[in-house]
Structure formats: C-alpha cells, structure tokens
PDB file of N, CA and C in Angstrom:
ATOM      1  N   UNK A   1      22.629 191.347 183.396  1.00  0.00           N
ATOM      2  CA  UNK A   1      22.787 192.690 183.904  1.00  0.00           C
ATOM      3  C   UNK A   1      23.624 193.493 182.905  1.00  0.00           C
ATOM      4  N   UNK A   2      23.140 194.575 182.480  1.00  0.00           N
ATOM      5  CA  UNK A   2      23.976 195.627 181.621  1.00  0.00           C
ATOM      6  C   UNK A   2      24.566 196.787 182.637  1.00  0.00           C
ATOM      7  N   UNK A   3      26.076 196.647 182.178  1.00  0.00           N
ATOM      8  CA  UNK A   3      27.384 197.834 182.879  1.00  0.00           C
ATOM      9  C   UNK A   3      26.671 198.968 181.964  1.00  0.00           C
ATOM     10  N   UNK A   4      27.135 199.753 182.981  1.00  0.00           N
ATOM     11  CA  UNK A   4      27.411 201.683 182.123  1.00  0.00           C
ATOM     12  C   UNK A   4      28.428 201.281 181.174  1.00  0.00           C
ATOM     13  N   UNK A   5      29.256 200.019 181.025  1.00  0.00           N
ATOM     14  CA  UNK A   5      30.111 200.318 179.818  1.00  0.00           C
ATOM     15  C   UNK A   5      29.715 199.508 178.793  1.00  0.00           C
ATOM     16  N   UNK A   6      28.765 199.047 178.682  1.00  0.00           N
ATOM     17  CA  UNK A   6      28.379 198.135 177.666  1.00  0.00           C
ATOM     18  C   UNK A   6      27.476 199.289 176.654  1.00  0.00           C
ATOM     19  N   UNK A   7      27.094 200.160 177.330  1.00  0.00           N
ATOM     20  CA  UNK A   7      26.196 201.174 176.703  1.00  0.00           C
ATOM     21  C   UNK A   7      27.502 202.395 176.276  1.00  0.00           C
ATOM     22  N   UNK A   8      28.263 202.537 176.468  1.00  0.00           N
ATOM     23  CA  UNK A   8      29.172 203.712 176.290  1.00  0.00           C
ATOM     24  C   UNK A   8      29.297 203.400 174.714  1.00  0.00           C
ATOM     25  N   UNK A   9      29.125 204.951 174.417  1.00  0.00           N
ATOM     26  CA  UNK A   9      28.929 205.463 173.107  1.00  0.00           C
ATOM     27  C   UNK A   9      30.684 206.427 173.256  1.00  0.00           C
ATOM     28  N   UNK A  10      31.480 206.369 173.812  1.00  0.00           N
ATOM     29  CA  UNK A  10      32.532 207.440 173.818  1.00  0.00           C
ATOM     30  C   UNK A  10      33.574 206.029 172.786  1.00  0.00           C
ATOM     31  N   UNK A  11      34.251 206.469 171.949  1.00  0.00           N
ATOM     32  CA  UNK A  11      35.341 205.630 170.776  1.00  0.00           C
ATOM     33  C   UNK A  11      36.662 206.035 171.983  1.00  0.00           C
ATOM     34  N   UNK A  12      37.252 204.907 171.780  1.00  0.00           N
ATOM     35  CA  UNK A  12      38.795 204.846 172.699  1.00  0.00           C
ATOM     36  C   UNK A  12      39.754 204.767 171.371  1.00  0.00           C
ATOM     37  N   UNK A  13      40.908 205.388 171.502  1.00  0.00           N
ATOM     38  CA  UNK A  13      42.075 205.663 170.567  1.00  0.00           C
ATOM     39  C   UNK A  13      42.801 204.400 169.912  1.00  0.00           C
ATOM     40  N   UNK A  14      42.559 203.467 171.126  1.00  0.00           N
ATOM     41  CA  UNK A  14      43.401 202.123 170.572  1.00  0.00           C
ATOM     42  C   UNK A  14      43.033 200.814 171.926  1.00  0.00           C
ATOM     43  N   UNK A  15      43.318 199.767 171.424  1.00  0.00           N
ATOM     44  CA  UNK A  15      43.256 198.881 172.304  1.00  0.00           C
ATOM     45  C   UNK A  15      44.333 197.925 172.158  1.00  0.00           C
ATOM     46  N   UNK A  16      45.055 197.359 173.417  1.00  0.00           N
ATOM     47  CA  UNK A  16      46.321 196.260 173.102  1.00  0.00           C
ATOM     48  C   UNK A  16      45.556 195.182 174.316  1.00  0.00           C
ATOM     49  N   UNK A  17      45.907 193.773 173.413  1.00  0.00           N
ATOM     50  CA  UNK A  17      45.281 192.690 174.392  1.00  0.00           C
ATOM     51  C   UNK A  17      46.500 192.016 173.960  1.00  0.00           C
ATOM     52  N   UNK A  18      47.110 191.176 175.616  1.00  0.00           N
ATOM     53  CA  UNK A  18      47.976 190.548 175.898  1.00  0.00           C
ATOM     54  C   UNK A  18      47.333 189.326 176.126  1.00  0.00           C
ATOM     55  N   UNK A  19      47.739 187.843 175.277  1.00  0.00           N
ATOM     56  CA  UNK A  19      46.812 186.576 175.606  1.00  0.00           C
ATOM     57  C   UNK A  19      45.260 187.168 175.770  1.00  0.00           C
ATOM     58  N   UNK A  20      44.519 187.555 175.270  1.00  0.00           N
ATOM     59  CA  UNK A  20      43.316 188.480 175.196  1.00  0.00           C
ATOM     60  C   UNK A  20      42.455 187.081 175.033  1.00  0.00           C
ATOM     61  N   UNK A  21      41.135 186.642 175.079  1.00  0.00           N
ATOM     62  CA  UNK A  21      40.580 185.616 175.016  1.00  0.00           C
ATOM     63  C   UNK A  21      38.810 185.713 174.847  1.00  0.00           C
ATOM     64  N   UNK A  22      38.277 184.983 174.537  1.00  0.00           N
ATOM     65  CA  UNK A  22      36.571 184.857 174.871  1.00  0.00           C
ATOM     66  C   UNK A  22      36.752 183.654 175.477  1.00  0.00           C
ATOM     67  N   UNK A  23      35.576 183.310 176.124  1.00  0.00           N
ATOM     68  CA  UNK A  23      35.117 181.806 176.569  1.00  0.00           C
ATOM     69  C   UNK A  23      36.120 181.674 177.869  1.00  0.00           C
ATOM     70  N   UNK A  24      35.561 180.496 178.199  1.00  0.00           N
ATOM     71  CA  UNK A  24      36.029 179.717 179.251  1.00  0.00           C
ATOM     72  C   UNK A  24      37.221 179.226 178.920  1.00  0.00           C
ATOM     73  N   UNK A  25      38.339 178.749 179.746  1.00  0.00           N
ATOM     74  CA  UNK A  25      39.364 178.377 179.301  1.00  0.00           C
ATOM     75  C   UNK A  25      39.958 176.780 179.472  1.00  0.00           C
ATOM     76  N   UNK A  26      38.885 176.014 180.213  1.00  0.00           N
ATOM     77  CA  UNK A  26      39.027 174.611 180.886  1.00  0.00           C
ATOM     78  C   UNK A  26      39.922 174.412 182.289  1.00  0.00           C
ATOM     79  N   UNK A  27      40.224 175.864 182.921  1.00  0.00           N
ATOM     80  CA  UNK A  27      40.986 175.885 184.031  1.00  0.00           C
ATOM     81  C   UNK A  27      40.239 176.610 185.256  1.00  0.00           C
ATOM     82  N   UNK A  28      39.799 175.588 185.969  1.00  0.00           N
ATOM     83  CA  UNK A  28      38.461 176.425 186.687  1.00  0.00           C
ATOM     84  C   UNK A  28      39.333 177.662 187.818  1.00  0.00           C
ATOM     85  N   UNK A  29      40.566 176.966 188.427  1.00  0.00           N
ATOM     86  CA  UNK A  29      41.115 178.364 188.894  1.00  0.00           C
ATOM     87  C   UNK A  29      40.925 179.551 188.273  1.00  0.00           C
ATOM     88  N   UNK A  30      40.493 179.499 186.929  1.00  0.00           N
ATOM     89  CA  UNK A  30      40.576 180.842 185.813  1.00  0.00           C
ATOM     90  C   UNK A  30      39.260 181.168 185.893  1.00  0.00           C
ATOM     91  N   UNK A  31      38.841 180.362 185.155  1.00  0.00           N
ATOM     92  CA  UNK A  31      37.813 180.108 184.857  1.00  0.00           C
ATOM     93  C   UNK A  31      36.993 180.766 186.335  1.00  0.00           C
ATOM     94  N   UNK A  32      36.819 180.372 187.394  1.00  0.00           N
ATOM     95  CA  UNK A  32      35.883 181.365 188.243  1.00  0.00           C
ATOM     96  C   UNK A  32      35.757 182.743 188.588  1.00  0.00           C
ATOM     97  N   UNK A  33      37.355 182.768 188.327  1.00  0.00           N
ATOM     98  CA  UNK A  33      37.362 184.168 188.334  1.00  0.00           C
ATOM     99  C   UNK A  33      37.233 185.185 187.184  1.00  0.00           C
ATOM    100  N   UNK A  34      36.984 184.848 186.257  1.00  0.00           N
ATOM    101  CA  UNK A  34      36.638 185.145 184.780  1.00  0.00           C
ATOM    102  C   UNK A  34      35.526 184.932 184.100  1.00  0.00           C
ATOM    103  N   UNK A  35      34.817 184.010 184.661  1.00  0.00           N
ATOM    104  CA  UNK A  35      33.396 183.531 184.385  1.00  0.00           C
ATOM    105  C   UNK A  35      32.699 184.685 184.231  1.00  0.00           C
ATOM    106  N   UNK A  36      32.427 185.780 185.370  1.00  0.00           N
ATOM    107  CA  UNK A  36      31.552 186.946 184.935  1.00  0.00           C
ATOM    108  C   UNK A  36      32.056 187.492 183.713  1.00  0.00           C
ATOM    109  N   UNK A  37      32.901 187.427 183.056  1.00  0.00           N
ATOM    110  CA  UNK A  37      33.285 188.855 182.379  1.00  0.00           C
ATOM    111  C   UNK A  37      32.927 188.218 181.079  1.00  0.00           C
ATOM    112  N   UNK A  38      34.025 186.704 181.013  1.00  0.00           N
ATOM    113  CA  UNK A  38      33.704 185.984 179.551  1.00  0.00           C
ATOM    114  C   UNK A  38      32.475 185.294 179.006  1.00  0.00           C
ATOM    115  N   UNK A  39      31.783 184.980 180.054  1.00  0.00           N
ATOM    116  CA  UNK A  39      30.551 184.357 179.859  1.00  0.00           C
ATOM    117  C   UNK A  39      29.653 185.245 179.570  1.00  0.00           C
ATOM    118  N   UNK A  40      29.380 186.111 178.723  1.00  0.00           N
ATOM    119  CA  UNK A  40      28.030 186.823 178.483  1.00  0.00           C
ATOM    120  C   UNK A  40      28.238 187.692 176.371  1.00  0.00           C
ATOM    121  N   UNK A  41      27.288 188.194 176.022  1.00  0.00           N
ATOM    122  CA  UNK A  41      27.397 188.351 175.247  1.00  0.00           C
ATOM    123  C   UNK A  41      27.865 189.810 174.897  1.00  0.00           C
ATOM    124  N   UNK A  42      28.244 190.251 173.873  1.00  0.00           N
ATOM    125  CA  UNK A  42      29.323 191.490 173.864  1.00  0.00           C
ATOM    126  C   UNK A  42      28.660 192.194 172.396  1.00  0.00           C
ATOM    127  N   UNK A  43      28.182 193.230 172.322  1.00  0.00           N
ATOM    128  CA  UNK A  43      27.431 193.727 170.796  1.00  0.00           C
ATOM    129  C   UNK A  43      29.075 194.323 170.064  1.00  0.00           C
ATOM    130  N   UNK A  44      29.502 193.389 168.772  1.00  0.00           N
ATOM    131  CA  UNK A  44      30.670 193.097 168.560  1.00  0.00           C
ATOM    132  C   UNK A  44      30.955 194.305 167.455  1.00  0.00           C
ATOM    133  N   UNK A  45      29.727 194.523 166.829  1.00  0.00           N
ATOM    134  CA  UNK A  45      29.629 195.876 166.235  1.00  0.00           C
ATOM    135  C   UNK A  45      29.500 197.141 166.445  1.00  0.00           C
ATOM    136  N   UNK A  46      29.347 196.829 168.055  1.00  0.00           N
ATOM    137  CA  UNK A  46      29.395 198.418 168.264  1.00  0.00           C
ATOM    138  C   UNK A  46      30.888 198.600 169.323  1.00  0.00           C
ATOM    139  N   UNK A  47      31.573 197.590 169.272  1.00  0.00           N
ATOM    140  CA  UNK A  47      32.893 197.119 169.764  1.00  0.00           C
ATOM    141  C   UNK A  47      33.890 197.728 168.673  1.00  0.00           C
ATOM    142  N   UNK A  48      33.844 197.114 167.745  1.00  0.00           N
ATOM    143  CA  UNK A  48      34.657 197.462 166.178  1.00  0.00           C
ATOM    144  C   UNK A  48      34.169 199.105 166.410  1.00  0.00           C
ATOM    145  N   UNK A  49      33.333 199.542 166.351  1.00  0.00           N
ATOM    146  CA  UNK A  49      32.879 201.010 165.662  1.00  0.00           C
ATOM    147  C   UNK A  49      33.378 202.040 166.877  1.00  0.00           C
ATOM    148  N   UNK A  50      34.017 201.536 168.408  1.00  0.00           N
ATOM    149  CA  UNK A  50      34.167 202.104 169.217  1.00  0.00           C
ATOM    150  C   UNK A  50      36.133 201.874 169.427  1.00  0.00           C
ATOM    151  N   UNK A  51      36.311 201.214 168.716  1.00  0.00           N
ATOM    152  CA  UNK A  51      37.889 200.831 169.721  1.00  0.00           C
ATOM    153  C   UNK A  51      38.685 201.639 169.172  1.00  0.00           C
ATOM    154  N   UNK A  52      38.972 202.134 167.822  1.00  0.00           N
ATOM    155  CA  UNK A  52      40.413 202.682 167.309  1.00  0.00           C
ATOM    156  C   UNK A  52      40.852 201.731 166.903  1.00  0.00           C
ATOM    157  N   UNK A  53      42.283 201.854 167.154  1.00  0.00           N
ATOM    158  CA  UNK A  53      43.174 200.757 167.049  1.00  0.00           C
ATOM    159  C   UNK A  53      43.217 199.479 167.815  1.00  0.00           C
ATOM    160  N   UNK A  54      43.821 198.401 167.275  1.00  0.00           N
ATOM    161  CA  UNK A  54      43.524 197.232 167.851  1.00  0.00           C
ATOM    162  C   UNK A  54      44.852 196.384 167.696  1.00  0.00           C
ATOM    163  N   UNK A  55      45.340 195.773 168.904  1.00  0.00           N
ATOM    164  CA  UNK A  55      46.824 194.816 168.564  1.00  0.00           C
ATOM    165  C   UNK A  55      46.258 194.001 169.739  1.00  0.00           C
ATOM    166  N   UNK A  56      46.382 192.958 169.139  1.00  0.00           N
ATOM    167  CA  UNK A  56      46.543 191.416 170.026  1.00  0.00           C
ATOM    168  C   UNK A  56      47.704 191.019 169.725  1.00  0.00           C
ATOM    169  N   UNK A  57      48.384 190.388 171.052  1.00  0.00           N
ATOM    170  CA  UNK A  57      49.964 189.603 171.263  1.00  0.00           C
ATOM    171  C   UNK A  57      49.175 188.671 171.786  1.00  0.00           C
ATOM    172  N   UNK A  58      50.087 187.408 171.363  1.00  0.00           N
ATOM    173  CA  UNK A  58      49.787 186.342 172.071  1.00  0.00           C
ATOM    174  C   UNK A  58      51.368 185.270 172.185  1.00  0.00           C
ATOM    175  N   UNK A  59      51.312 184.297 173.568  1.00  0.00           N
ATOM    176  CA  UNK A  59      52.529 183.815 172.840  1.00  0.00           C
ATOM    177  C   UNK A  59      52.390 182.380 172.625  1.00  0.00           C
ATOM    178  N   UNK A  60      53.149 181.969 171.730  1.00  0.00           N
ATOM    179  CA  UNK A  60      52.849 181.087 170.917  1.00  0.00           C
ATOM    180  C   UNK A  60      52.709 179.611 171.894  1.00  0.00           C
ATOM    181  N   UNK A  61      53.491 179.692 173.157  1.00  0.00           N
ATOM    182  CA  UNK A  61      53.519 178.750 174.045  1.00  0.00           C
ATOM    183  C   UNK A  61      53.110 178.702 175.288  1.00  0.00           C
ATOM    184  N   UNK A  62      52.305 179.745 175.486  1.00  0.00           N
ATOM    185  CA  UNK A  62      51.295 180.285 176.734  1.00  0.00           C
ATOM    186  C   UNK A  62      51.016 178.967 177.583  1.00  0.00           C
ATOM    187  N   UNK A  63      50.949 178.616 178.669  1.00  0.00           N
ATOM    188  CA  UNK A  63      50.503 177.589 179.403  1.00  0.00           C
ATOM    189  C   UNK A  63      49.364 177.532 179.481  1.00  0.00           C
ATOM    190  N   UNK A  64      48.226 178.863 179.451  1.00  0.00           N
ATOM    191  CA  UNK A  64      47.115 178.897 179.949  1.00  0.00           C
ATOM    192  C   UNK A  64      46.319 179.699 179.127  1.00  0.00           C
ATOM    193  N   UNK A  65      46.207 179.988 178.087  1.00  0.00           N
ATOM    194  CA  UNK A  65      45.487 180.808 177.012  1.00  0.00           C
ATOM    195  C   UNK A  65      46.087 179.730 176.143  1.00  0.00           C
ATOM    196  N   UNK A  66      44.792 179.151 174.919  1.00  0.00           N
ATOM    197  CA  UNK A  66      45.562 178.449 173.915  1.00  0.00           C
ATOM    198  C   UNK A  66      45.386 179.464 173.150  1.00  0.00           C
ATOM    199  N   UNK A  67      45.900 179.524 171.956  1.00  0.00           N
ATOM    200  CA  UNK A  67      46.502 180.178 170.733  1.00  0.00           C
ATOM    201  C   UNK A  67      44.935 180.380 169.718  1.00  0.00           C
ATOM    202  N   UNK A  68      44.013 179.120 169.869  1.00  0.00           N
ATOM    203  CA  UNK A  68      42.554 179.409 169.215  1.00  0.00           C
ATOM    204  C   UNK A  68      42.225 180.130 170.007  1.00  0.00           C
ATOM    205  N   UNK A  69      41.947 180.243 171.369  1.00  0.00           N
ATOM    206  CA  UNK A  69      40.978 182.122 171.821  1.00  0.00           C
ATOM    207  C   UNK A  69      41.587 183.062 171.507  1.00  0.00           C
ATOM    208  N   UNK A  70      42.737 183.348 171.341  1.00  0.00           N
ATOM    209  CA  UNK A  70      43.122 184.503 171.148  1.00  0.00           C
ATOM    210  C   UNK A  70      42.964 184.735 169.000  1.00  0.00           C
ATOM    211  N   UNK A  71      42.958 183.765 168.323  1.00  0.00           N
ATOM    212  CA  UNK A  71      42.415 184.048 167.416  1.00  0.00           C
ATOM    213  C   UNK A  71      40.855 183.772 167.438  1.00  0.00           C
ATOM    214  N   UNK A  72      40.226 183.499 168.209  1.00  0.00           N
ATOM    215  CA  UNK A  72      38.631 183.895 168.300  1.00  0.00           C
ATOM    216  C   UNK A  72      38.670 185.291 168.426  1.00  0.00           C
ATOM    217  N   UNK A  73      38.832 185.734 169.498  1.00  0.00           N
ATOM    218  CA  UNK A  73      39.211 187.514 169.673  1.00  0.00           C
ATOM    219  C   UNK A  73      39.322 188.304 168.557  1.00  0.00           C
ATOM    220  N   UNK A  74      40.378 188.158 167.762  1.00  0.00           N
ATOM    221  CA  UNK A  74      40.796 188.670 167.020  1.00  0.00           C
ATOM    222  C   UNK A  74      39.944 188.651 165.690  1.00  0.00           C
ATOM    223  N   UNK A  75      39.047 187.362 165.562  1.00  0.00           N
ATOM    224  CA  UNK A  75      37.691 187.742 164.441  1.00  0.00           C
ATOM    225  C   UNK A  75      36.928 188.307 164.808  1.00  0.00           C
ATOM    226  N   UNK A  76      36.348 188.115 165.989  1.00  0.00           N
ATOM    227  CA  UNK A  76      35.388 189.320 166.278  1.00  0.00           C
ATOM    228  C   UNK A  76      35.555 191.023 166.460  1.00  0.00           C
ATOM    229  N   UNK A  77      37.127 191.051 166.395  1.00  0.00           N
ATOM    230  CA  UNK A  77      37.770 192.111 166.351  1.00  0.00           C
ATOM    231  C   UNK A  77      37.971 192.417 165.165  1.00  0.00           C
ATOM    232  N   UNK A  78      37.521 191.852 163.477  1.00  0.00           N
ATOM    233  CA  UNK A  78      38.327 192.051 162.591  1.00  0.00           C
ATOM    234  C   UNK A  78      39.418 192.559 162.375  1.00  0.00           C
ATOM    235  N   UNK A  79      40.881 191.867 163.282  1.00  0.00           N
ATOM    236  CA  UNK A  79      42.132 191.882 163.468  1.00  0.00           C
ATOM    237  C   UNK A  79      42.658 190.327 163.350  1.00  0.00           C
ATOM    238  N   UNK A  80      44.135 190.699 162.837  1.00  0.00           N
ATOM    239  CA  UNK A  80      44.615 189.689 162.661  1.00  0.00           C
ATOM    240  C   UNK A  80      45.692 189.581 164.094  1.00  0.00           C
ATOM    241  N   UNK A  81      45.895 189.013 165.053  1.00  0.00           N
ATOM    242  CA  UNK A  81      47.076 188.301 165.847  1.00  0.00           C
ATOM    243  C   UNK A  81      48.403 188.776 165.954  1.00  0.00           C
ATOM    244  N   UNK A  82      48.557 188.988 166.933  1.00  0.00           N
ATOM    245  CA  UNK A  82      50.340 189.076 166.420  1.00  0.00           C
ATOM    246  C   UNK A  82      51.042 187.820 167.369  1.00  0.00           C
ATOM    247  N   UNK A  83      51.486 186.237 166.839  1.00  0.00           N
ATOM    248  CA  UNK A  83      51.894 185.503 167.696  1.00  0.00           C
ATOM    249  C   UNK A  83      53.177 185.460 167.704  1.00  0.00           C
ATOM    250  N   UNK A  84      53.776 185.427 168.994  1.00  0.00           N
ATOM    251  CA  UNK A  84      54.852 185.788 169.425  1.00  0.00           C
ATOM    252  C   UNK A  84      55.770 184.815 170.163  1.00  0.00           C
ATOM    253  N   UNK A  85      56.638 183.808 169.264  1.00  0.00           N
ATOM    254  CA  UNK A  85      57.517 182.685 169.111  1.00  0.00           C
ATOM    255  C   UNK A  85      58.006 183.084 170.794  1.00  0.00           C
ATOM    256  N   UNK A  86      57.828 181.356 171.539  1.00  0.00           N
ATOM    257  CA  UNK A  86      58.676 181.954 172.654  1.00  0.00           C
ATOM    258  C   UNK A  86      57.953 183.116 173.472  1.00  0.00           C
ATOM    259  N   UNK A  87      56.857 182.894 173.710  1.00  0.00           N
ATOM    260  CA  UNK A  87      55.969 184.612 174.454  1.00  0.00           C
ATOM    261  C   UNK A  87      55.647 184.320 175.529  1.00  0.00           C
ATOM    262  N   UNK A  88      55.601 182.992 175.554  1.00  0.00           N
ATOM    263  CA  UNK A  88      55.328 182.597 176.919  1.00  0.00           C
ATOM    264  C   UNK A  88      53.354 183.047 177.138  1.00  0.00           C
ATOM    265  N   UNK A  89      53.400 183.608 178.387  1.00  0.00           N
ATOM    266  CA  UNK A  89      52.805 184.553 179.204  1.00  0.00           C
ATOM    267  C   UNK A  89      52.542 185.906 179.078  1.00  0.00           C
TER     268      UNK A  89
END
C-alpha cells in the first residue's frame, strides 16, 4: 500500500533521528509494533533529494537499537552518525 507521504514531492528543512533504525530489531515487543513502518521499501533517492538537513544521535549503549541500524540509516541517508558515549536511550 502507498501513503500520501511516500509520494510527497514538498523538501522538509531538516530531519533529527534519535536511535533512528531500518529493519526489524529481534525484539518482537518492538518489532510488532514497528513491523508496518520498517518492513517495506522506502525510494532512498527521492528521500536524500527531499530532507534538508539530516542528524542522527544514537547512544552508544542503547538497550534496544544496536549501534549497526542506526549506521544502516545513516548510509542510506548519506550521513554520517553522531554516537553518543553513555546515550543510553
């Protein structure tokens, strides 16, 4: 199924993702409730050509986001990470 926002042609000023992620995460509490959003495919170029700015935080000791999705994110974002010693959550 395609959202009205998957088609939006309007560019946003900036974007900040906190523990930001793709994929499944191996925690099905999460994981079900996230399944719609992460599980499908995302046109990554017309993502880049729409966002602005871009900052990913992540923290370096997250319980529940590992540290590889949030640098998956961040390639398909051609952005680099910002990991954050001690970030917890």
């Amino acid at each position: 199924m395609v959202q009205a926002s998957d088609r939006s042609e309007v560019p946003v000023l900036g974007c900040l993702f906190a523990s930001g992620f793709l994929g499944l995460l191996g925690n099905p509490e999460f994981d079900n409730v996230n399944r719609t959003f992460v599980c499908r495919e995302f046109d990554w170029e017309k993502v880049r050509k729409n966002m602005g700015a871009v900052v990913l935080y992540h923290g370096e000791d997250n319980p529940y986001v590992p540290t590889s999705k949030c640098v998956e994110l961040a390639g398909k974002l051609n952005t680099e990470p910002k990991i954050v010693k001690e970030g917890g959550t």
